[in-house]
PDB file of N, CA and C in Angstrom:
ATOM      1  N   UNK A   1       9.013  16.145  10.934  1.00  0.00           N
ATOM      2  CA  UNK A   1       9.610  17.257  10.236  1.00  0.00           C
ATOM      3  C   UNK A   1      10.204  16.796   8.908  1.00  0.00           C
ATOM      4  N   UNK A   2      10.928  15.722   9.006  1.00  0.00           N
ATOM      5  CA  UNK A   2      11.462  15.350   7.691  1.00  0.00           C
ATOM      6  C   UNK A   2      11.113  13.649   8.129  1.00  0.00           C
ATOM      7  N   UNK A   3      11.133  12.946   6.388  1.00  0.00           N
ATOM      8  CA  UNK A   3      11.163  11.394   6.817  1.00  0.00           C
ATOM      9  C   UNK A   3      12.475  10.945   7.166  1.00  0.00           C
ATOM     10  N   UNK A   4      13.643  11.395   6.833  1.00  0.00           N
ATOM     11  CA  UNK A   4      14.616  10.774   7.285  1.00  0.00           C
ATOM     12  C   UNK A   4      14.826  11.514   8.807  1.00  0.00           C
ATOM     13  N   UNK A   5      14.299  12.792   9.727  1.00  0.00           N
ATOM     14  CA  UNK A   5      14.419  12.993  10.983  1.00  0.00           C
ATOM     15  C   UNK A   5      15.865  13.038  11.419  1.00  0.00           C
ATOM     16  N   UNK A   6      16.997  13.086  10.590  1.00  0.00           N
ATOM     17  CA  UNK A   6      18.195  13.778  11.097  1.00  0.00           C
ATOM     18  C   UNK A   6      18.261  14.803  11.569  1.00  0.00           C
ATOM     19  N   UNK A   7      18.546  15.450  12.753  1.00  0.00           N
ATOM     20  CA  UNK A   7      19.304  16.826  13.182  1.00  0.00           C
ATOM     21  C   UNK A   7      20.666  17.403  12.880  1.00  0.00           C
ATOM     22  N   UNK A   8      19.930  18.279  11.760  1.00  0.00           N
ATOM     23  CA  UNK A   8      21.372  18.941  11.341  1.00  0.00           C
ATOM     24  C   UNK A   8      22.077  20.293  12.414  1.00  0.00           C
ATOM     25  N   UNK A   9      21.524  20.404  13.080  1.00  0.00           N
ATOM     26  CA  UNK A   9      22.315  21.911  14.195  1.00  0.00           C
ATOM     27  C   UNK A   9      20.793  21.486  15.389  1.00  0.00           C
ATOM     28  N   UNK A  10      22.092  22.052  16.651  1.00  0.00           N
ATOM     29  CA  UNK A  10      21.004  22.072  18.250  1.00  0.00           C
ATOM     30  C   UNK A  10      22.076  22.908  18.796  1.00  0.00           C
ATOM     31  N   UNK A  11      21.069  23.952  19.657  1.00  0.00           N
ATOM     32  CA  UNK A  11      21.864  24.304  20.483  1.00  0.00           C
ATOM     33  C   UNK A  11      20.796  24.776  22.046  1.00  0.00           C
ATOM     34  N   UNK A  12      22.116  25.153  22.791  1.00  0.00           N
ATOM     35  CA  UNK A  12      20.797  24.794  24.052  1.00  0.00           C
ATOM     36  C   UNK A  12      21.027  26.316  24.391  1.00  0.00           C
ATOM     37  N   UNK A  13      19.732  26.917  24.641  1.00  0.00           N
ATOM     38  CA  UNK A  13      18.921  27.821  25.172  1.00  0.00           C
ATOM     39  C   UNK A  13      19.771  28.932  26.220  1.00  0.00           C
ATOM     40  N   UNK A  14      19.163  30.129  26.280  1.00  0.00           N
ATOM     41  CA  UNK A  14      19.866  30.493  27.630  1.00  0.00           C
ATOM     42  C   UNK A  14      18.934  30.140  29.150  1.00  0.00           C
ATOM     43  N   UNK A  15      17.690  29.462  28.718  1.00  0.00           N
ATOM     44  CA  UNK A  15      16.887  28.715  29.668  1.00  0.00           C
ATOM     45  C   UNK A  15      17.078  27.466  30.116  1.00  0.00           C
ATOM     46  N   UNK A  16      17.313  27.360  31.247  1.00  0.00           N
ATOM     47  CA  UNK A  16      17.755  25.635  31.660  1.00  0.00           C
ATOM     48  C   UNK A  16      16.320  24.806  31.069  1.00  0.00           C
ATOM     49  N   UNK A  17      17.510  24.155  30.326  1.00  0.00           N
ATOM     50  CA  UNK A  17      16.722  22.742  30.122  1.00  0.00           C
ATOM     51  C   UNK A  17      16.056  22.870  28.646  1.00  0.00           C
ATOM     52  N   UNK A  18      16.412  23.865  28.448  1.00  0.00           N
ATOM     53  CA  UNK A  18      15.797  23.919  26.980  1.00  0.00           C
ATOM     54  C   UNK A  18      16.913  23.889  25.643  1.00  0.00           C
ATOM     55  N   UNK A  19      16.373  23.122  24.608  1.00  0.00           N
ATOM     56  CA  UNK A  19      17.491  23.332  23.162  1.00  0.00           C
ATOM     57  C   UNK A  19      16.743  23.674  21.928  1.00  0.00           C
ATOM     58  N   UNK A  20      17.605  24.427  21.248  1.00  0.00           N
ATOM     59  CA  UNK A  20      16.710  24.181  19.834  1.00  0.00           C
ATOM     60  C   UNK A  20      17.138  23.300  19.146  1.00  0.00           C
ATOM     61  N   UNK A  21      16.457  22.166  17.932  1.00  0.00           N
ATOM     62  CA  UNK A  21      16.614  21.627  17.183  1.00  0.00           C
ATOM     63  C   UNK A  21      16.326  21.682  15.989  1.00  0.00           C
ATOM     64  N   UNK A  22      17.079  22.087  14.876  1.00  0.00           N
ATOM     65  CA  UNK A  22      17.215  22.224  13.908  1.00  0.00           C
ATOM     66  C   UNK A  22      16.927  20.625  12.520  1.00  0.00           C
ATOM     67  N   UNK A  23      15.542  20.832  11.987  1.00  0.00           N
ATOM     68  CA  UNK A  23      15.998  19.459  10.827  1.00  0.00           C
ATOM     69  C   UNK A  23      15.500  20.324   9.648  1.00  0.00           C
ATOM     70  N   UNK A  24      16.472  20.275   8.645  1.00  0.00           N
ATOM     71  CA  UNK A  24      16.264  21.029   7.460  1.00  0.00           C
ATOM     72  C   UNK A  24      15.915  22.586   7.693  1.00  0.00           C
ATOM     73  N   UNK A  25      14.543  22.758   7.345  1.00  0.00           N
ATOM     74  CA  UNK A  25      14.508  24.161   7.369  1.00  0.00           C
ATOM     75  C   UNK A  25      13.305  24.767   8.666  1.00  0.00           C
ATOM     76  N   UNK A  26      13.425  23.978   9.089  1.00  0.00           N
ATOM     77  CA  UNK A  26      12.312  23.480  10.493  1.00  0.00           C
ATOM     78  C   UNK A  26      12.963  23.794  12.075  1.00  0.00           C
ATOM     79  N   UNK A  27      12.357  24.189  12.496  1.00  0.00           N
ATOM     80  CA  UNK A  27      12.960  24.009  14.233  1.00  0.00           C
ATOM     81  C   UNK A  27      12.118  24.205  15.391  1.00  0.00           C
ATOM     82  N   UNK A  28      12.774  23.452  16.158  1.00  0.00           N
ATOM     83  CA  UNK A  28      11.432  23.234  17.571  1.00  0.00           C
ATOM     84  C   UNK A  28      12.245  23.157  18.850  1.00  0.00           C
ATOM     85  N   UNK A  29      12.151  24.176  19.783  1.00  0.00           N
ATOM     86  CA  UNK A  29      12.270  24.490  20.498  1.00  0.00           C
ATOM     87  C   UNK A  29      12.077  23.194  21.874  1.00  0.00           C
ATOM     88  N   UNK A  30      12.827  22.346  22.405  1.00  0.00           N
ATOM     89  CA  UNK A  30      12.569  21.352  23.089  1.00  0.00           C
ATOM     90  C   UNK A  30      12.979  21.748  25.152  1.00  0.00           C
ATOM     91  N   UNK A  31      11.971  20.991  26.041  1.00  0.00           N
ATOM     92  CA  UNK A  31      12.051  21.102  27.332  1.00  0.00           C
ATOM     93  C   UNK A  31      12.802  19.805  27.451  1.00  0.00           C
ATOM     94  N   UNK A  32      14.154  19.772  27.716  1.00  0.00           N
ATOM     95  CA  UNK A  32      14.548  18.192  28.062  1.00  0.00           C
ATOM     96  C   UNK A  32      14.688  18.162  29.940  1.00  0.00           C
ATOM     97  N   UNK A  33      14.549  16.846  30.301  1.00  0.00           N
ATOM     98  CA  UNK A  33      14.954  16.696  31.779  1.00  0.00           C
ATOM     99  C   UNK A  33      16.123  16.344  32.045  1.00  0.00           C
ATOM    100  N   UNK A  34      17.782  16.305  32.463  1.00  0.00           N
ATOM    101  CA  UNK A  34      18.511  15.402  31.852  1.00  0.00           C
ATOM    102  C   UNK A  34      17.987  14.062  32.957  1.00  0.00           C
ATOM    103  N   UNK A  35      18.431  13.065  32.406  1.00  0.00           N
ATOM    104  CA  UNK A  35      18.551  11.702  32.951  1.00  0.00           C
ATOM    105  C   UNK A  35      17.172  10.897  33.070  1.00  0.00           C
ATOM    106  N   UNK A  36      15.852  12.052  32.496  1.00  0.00           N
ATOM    107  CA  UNK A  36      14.767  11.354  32.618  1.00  0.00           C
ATOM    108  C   UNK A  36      14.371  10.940  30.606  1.00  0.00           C
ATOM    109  N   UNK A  37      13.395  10.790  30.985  1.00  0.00           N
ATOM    110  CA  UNK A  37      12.554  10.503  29.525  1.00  0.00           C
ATOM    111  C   UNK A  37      11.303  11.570  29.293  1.00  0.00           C
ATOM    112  N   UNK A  38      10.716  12.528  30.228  1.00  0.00           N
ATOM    113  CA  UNK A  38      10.481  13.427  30.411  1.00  0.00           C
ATOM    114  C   UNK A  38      10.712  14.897  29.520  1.00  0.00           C
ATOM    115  N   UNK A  39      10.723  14.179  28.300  1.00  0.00           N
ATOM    116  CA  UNK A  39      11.360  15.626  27.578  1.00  0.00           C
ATOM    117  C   UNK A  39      10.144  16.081  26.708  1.00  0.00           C
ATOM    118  N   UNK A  40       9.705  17.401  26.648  1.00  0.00           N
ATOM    119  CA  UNK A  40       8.491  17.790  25.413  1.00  0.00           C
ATOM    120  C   UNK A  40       8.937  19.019  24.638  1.00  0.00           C
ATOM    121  N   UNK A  41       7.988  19.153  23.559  1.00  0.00           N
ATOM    122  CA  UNK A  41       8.330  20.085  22.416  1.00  0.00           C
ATOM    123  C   UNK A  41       7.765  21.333  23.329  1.00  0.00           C
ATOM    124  N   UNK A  42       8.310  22.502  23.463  1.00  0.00           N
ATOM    125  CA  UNK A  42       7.901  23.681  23.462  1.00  0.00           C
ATOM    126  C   UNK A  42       7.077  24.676  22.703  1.00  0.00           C
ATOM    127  N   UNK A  43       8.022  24.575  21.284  1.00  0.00           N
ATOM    128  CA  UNK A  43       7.284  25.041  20.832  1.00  0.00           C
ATOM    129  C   UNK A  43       7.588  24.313  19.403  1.00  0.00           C
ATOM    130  N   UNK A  44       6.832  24.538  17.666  1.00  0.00           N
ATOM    131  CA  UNK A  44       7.625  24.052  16.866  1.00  0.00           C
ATOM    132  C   UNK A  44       6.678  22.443  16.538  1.00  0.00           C
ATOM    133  N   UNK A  45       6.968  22.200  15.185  1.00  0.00           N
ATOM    134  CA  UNK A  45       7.966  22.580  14.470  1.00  0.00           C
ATOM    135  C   UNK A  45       7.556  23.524  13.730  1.00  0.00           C
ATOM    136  N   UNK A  46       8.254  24.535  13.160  1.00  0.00           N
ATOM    137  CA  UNK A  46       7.909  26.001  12.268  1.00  0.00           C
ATOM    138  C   UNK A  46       8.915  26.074  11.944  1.00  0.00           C
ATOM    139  N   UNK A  47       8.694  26.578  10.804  1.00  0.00           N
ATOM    140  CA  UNK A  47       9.953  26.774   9.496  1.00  0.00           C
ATOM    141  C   UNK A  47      10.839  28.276  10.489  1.00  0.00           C
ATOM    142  N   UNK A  48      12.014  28.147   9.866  1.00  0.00           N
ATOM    143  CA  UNK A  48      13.049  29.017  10.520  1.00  0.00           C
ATOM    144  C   UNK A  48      12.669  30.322  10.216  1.00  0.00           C
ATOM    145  N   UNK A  49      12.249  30.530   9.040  1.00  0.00           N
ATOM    146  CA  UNK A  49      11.870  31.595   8.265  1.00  0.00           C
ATOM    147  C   UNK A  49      10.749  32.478   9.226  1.00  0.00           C
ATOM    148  N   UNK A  50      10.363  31.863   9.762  1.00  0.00           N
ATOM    149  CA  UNK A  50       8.947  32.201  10.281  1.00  0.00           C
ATOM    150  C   UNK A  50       9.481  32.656  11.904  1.00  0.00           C
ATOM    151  N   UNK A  51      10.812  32.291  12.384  1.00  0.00           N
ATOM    152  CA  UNK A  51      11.027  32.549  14.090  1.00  0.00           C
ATOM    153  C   UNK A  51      11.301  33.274  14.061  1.00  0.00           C
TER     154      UNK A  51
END
């Protein structure tokens, strides 16, 4: 999404297990597991403009 890949805003979903992540003007919708490594993109990345 960006080369430097900072997350500027996340917030988590009203779906377990899910967050959005925010970098710049971009965001992607993520499935995390907690405590595993198990985590994938849902949906994203797509400009904000566009959700």
């Amino acid at each position: 999404m960006t080369k430097t890949g900072y997350i500027n805003a996340a917030f988590r979903s009203s779906q377990n297990n899910e967050a959005y992540l925010f970098i710049n003007d971009k965001y992607v919708l993520l499935d995390y597991a907690p405590g595993t490594s198990n985590d994938k993109v849902l949906y994203g990345p797509t400009p904000v403009r566009d959700g």
